[in-house]
N, C-alpha and C. Protein backbone atom coordinates (compact mmCIF):
# COMPACT_ATOMS: atom_id res chain seq x y z
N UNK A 1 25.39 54.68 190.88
CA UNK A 1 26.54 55.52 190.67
C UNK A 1 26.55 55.94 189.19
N UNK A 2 26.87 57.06 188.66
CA UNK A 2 26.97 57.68 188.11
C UNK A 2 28.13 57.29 186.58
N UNK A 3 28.07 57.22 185.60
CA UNK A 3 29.32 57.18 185.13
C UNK A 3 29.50 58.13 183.74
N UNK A 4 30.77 58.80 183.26
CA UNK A 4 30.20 59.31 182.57
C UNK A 4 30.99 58.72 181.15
N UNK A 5 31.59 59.17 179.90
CA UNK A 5 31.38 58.84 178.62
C UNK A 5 32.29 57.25 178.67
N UNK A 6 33.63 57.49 179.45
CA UNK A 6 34.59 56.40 179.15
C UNK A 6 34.52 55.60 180.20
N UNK A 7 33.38 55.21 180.90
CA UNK A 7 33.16 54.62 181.70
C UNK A 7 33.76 54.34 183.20
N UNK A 8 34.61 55.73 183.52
CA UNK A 8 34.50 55.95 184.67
C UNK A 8 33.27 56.23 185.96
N UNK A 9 33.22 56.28 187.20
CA UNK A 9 32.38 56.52 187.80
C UNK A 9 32.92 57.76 188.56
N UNK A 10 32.21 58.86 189.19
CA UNK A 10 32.19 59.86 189.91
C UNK A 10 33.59 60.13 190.55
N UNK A 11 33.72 58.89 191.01
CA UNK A 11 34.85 58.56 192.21
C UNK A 11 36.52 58.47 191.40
N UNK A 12 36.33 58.15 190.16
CA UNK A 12 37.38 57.89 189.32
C UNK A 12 37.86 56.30 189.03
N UNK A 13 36.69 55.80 189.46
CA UNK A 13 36.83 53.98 189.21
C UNK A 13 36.18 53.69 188.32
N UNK A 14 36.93 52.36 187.65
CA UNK A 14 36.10 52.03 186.27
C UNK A 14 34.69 51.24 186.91
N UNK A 15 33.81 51.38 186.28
CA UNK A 15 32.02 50.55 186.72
C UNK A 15 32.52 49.11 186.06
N UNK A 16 32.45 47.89 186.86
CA UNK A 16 32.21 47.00 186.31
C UNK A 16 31.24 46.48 185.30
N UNK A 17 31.37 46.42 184.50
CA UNK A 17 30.65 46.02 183.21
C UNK A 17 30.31 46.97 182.35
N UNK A 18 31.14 48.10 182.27
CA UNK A 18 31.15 48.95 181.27
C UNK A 18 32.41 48.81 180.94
N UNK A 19 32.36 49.28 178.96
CA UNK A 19 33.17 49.10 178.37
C UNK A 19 33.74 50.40 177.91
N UNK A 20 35.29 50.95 178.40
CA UNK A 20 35.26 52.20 178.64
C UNK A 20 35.64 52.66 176.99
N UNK A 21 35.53 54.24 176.86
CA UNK A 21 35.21 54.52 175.69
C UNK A 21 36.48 55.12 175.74
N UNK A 22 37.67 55.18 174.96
CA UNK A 22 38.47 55.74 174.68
C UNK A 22 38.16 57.36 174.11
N UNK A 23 38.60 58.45 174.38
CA UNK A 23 38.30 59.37 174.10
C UNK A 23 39.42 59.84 172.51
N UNK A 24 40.62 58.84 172.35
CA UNK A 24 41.40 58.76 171.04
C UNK A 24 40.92 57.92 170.21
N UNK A 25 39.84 57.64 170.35
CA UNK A 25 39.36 56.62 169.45
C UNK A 25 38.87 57.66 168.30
N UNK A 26 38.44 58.71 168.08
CA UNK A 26 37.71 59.72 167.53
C UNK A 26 39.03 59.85 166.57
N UNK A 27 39.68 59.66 165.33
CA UNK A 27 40.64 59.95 164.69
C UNK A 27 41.29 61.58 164.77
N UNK A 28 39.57 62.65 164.17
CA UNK A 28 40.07 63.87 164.48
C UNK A 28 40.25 64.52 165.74
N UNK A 29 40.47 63.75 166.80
CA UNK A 29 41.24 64.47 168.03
C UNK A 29 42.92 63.85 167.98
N UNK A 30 43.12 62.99 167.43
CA UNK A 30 44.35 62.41 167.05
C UNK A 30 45.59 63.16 165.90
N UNK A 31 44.64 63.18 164.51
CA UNK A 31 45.35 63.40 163.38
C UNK A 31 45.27 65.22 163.48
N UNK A 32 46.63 65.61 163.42
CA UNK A 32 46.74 67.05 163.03
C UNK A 32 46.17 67.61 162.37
N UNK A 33 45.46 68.53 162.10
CA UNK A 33 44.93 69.14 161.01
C UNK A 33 45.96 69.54 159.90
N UNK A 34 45.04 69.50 158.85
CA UNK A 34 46.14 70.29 157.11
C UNK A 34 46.70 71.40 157.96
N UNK A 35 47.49 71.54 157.13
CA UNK A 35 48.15 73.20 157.51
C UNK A 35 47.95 73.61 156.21
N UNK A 36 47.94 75.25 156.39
CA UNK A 36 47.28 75.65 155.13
C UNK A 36 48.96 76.06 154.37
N UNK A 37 48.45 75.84 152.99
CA UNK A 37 49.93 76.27 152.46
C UNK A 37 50.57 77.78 152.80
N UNK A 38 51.95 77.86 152.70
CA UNK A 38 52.61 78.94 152.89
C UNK A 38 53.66 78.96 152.07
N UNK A 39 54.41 80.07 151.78
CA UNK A 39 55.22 80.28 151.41
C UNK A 39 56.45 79.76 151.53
N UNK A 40 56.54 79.26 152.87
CA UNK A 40 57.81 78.79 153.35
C UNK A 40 58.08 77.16 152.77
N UNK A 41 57.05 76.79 151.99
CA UNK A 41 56.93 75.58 151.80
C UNK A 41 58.42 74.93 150.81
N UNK A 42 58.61 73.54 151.36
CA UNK A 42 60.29 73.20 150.68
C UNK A 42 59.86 72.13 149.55
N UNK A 43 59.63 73.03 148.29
CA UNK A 43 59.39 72.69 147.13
C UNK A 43 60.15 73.26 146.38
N UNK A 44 60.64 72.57 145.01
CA UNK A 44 61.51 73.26 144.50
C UNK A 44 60.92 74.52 143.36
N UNK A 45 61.58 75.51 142.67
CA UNK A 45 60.97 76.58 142.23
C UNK A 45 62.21 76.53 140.84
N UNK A 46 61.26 77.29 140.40
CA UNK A 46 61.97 78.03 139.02
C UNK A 46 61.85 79.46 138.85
N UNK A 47 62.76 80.49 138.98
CA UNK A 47 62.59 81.88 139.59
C UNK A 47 63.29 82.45 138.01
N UNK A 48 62.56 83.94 137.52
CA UNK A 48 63.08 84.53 136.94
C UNK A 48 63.29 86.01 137.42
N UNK A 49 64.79 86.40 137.46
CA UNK A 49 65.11 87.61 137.92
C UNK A 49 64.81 89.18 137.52
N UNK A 50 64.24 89.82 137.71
CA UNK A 50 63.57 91.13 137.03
C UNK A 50 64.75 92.38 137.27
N UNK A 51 64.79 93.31 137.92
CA UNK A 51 65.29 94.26 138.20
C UNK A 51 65.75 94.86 139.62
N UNK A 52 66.08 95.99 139.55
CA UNK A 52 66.97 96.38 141.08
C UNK A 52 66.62 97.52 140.69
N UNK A 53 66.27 97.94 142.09
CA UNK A 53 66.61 99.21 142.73
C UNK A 53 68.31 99.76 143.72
N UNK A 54 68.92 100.76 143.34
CA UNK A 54 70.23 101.14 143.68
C UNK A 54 69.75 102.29 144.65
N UNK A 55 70.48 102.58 145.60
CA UNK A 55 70.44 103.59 146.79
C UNK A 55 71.37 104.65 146.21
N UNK A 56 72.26 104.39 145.16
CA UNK A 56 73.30 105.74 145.21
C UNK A 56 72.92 105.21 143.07
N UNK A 57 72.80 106.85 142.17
CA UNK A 57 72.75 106.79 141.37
C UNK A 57 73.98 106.28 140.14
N UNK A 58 75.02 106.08 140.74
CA UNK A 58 75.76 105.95 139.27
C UNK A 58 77.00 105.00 139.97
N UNK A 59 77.93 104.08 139.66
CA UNK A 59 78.65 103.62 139.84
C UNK A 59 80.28 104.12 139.16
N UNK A 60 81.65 103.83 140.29
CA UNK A 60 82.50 104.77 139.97
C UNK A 60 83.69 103.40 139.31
N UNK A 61 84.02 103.88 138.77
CA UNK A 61 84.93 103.24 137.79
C UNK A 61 86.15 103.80 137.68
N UNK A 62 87.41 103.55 138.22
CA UNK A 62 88.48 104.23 138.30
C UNK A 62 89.67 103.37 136.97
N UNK A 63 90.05 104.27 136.67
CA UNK A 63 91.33 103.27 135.97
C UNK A 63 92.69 103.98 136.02
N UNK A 64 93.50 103.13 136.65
CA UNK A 64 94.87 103.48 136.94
C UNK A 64 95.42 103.21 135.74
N UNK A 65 96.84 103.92 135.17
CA UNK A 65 97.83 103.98 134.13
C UNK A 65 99.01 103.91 134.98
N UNK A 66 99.49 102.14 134.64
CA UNK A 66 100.60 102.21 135.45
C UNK A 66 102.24 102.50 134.62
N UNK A 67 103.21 102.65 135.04
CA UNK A 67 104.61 102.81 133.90
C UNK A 67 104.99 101.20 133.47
N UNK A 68 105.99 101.42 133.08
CA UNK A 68 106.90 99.97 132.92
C UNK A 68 107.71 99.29 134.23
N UNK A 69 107.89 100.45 135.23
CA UNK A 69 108.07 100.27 136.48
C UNK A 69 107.10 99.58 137.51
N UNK A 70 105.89 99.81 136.97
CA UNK A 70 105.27 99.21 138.24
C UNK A 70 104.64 100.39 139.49
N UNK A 71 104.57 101.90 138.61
CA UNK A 71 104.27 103.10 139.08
C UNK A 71 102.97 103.29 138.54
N UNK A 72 102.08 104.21 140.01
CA UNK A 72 101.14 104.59 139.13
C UNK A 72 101.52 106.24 138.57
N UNK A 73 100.87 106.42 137.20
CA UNK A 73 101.35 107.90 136.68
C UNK A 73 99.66 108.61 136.80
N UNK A 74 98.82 108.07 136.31
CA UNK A 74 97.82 108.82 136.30
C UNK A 74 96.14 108.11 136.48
N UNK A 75 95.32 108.70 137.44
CA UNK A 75 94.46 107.72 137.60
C UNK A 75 93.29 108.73 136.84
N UNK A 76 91.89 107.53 136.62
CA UNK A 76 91.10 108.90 135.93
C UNK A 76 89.75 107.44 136.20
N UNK A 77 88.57 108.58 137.00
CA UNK A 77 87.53 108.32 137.68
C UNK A 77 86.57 108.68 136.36
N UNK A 78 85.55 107.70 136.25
CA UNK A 78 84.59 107.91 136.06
C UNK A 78 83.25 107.29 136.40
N UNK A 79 81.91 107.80 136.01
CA UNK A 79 80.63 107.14 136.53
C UNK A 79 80.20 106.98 135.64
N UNK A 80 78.71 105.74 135.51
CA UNK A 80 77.98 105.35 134.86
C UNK A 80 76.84 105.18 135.68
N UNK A 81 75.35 105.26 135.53
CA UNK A 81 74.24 104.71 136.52
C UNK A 81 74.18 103.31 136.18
N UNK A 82 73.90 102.80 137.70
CA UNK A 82 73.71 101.08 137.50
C UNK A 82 72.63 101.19 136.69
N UNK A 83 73.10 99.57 136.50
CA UNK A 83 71.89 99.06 135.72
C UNK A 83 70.64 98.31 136.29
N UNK A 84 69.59 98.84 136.00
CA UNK A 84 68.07 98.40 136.87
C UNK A 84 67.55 97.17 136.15
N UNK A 85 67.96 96.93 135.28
CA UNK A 85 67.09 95.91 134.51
C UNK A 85 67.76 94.78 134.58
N UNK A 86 67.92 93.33 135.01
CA UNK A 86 68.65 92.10 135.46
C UNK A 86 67.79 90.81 135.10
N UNK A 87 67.98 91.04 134.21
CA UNK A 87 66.97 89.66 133.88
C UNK A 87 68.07 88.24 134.20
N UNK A 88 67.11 87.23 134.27
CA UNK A 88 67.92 86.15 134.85
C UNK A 88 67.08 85.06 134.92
N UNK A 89 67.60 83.39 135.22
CA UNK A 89 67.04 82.11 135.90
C UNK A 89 67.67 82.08 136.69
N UNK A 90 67.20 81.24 137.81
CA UNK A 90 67.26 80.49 138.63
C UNK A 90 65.93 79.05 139.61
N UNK A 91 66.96 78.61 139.37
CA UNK A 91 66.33 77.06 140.36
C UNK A 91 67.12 77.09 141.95
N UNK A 92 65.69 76.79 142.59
CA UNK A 92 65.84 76.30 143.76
C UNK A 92 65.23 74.84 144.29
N UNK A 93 66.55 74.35 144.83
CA UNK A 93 65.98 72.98 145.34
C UNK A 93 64.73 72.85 146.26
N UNK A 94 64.57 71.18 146.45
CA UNK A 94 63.72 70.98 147.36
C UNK A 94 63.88 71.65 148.56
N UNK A 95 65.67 71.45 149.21
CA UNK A 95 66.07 71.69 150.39
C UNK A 95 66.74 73.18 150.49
N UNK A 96 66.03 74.18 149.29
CA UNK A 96 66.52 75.22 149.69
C UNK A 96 68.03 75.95 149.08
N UNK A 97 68.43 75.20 148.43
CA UNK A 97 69.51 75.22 147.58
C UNK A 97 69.12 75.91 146.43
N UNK A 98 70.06 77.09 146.40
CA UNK A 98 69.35 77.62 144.98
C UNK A 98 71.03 77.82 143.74
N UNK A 99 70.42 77.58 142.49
CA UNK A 99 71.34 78.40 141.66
C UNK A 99 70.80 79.29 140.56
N UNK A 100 71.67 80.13 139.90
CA UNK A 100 71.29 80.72 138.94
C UNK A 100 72.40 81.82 137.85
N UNK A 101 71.39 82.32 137.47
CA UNK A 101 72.43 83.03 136.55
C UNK A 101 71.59 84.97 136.00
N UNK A 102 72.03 85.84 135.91
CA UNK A 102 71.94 86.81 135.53
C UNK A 102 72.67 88.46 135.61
N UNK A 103 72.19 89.01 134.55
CA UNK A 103 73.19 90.29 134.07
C UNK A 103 72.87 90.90 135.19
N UNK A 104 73.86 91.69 136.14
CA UNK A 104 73.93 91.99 137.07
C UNK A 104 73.83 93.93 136.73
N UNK A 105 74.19 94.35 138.19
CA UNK A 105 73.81 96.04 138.21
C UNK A 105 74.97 96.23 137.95
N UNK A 106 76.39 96.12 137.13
CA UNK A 106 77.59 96.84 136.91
C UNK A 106 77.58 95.81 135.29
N UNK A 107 76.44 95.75 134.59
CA UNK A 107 76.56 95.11 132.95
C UNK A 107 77.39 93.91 133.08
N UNK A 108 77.72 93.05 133.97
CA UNK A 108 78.56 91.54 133.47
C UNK A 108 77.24 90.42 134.45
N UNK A 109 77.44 89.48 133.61
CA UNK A 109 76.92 88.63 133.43
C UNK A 109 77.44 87.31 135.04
N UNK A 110 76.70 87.39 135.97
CA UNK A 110 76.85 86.93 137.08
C UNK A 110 76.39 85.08 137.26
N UNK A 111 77.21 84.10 137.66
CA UNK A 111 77.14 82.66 138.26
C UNK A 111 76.82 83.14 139.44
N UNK A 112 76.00 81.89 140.10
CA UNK A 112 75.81 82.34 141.87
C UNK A 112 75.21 81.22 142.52
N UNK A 113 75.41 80.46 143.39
CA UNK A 113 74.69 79.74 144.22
C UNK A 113 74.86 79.79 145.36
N UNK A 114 73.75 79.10 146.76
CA UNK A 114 73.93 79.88 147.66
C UNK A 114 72.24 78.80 148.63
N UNK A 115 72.17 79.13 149.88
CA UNK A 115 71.03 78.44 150.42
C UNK A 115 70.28 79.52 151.05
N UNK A 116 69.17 78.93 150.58
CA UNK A 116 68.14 80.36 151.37
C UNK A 116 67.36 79.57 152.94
N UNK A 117 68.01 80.62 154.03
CA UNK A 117 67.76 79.69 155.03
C UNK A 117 66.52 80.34 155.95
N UNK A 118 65.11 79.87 156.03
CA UNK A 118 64.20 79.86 156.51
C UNK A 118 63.81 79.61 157.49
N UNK A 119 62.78 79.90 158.06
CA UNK A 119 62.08 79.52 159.83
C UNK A 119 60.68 79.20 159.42
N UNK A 120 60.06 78.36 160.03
CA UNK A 120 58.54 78.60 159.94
C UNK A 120 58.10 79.40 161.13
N UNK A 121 58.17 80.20 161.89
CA UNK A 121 58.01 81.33 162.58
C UNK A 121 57.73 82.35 161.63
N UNK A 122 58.76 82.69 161.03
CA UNK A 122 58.41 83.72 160.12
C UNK A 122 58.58 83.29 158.66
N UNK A 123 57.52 82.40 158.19
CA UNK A 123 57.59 82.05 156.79
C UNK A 123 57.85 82.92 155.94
N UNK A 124 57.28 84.16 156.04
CA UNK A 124 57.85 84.80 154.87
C UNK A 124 59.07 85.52 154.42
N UNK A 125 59.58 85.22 155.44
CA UNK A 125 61.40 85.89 155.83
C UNK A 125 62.26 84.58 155.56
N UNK A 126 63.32 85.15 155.07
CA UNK A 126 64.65 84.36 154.52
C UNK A 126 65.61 84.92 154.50
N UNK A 127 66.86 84.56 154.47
CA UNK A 127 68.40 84.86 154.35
C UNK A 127 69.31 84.05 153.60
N UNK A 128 69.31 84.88 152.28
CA UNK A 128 69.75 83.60 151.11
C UNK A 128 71.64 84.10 151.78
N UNK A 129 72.28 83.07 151.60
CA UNK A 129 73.83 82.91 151.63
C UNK A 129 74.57 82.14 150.93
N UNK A 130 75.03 82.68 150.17
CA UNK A 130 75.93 82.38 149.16
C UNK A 130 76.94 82.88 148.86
N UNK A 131 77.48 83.17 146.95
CA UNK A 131 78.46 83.93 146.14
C UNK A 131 78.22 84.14 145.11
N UNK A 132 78.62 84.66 144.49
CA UNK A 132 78.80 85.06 143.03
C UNK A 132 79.55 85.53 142.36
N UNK A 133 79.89 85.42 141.24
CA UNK A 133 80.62 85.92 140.25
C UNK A 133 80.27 87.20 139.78
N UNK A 134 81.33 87.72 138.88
CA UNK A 134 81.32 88.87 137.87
C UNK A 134 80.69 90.48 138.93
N UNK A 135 81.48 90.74 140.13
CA UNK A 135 81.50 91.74 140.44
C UNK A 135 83.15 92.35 140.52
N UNK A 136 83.42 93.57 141.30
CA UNK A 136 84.54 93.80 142.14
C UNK A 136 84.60 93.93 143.21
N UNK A 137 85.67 93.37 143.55
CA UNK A 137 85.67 92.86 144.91
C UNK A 137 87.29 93.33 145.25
N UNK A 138 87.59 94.30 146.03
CA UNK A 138 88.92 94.88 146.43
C UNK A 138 89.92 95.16 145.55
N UNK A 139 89.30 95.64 144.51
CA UNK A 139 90.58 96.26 142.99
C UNK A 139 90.17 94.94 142.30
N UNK A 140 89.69 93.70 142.43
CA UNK A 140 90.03 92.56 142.04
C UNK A 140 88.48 92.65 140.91
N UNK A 141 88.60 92.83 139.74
CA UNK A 141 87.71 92.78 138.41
C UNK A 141 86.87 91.05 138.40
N UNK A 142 85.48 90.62 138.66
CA UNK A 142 85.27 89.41 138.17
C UNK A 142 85.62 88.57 139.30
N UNK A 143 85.59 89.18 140.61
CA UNK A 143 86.42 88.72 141.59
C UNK A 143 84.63 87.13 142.40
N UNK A 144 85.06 86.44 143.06
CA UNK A 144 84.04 85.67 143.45
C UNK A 144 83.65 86.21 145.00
N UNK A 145 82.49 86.55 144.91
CA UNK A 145 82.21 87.59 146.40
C UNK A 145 81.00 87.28 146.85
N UNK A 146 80.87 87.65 148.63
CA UNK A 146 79.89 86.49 149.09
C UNK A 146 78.58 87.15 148.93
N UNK A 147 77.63 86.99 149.54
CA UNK A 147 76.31 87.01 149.26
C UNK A 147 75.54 86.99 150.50
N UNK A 148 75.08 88.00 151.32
CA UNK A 148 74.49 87.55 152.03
C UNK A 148 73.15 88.40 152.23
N UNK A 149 71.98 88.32 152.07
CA UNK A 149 71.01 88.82 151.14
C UNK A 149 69.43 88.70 152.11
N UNK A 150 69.00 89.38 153.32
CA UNK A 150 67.46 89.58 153.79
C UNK A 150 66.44 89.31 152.80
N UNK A 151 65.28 88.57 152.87
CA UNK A 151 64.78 88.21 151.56
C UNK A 151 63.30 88.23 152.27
N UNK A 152 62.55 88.89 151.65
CA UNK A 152 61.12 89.19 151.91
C UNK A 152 60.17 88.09 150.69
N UNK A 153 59.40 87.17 150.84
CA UNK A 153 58.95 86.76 149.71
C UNK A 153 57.15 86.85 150.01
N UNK A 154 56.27 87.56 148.59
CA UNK A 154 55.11 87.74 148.86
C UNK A 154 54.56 86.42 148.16
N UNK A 155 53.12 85.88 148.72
CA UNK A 155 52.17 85.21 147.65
C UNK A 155 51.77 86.08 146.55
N UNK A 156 52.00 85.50 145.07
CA UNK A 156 50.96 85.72 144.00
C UNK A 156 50.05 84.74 144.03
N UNK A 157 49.83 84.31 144.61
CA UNK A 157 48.76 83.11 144.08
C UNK A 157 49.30 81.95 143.81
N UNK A 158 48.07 81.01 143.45
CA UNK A 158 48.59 79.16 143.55
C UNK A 158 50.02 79.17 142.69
N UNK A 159 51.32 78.84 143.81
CA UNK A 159 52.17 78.49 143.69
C UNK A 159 53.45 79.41 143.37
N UNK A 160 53.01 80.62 142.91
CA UNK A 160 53.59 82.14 142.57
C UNK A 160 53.99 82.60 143.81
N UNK A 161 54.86 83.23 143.95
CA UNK A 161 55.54 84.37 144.75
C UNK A 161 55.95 85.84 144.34
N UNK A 162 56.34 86.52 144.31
CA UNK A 162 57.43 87.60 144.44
C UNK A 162 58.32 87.41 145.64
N UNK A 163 59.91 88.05 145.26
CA UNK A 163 60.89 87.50 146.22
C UNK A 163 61.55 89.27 145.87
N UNK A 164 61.77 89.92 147.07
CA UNK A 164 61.72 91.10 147.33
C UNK A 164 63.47 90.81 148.13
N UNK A 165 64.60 90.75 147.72
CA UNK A 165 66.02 91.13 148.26
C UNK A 165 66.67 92.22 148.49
N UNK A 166 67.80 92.20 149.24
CA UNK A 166 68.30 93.52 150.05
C UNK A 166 69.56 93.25 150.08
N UNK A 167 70.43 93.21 149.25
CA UNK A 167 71.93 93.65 149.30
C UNK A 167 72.70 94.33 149.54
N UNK A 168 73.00 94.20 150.86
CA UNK A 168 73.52 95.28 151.80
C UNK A 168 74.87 95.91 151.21
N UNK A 169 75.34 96.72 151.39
CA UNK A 169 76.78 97.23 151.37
C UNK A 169 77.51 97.63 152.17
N UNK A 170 78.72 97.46 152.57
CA UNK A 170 79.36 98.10 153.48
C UNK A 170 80.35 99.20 153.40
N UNK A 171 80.54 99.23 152.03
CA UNK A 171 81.95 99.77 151.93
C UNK A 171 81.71 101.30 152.00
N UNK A 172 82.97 101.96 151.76
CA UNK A 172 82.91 103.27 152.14
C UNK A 172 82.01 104.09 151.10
N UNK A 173 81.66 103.95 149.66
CA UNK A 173 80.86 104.58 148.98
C UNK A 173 79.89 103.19 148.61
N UNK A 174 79.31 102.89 149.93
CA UNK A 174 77.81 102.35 149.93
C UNK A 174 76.66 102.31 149.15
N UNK A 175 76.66 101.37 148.57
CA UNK A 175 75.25 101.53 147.61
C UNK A 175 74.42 100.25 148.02
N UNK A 176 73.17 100.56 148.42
CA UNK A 176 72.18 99.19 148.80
C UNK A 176 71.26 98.83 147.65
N UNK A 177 71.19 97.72 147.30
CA UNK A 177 70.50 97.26 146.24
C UNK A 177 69.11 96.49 146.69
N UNK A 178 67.83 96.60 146.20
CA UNK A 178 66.91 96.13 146.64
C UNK A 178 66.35 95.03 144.87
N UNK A 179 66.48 93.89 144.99
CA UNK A 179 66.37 93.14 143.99
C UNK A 179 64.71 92.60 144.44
N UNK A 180 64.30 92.49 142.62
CA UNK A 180 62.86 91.79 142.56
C UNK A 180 62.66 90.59 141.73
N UNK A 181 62.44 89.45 142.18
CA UNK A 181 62.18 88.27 141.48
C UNK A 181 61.00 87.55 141.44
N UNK A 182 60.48 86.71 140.42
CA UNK A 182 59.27 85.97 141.09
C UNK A 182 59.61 84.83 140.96
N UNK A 183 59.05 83.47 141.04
CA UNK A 183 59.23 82.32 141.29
C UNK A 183 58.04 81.85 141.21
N UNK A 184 58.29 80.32 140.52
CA UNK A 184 56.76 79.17 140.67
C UNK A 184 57.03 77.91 141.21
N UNK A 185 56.82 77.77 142.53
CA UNK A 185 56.81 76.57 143.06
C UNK A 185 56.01 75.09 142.45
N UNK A 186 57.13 73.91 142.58
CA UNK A 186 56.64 73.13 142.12
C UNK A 186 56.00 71.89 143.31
N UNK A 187 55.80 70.96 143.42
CA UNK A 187 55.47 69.77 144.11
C UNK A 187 56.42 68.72 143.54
């Protein structure tokens, strides 16, 4: 009778006096292979903020003149173009937790933290959610407003990224902001 590696016979019975061969005995049919690094990896980073792109050219700035009453008498609109240039830090945790700080697209100086929440499906996609400081937010100057931000991130190389954001808008004079950052992952 016949038997073949793990010392079964034809029939599916073990052969007496063979010593059957485990086919997990071989480690690499056992142990997972490396996975190759990715982006999505939960290491913490040190990110510096570069610049923005704006969808609508200039930002509107209204200022009301109210009386002693509590009336408005005269309002008077004006524009300025955002500002493209945003330099900034930020750290992100192990677990994805990020904070930071930088001069924002309306010239004030922005606090912000927030979690960037990931899939390994699509490693290179994220959805940071958070807040921040030093915008306007409903008449309200410096007001704390949320954050919720599509986030594209490319490889530069060992440990480098670019982090490509999308700050949506909703309001009635809509402006979408497309932010660029890079980052160096640590171990």
């Amino acid at each position: 009778m016949a038997c073949d590696a793990d010392g079964i016979g034809d029939s599916g019975v073990l052969i007496a006096g063979e010593a059957p061969v485990s086919p997990v005995a071989d480690k690499s049919l056992t142990d997972p292979a490396p996975q190759p690094s990715t982006v999505n990896e939960s290491r913490s980073a040190w990110g510096v903020h570069l610049a923005s792109y704006h969808s609508g050219p200039e930002e509107r700035i209204t200022t009301l003149y109210i009386d002693q009453d509590g009336r408005v008498v005269d309002q008077r609109t004006r524009t300025r173009r955002f500002n493209g240039a945003n330099p900034g830090l930020y750290y992100r945790f192990e677990r994805q937790t990020q904070v930071g700080l930088y001069y924002n697209s309306v010239r004030r100086w922005t606090v912000y933290g927030g979690y960037l929440a990931t899939t390994p499906r699509w490693p290179s996609l994220g959805l940071f959610l958070g807040a921040a400081s030093g915008y306007t937010f409903r008449h309200r100057s410096r007001a704390i407003v949320p954050i919720v931000a599509p986030n594209l991130r490319l490889p530069l190389g060992e440990g480098y990224q670019a982090n490509l954001s999308w700050y949506p808008d909703a309001g009635r004079d809509a402006v979408q902001a497309i932010h660029l950052s890079v980052e160096r992952r640590f171990r």
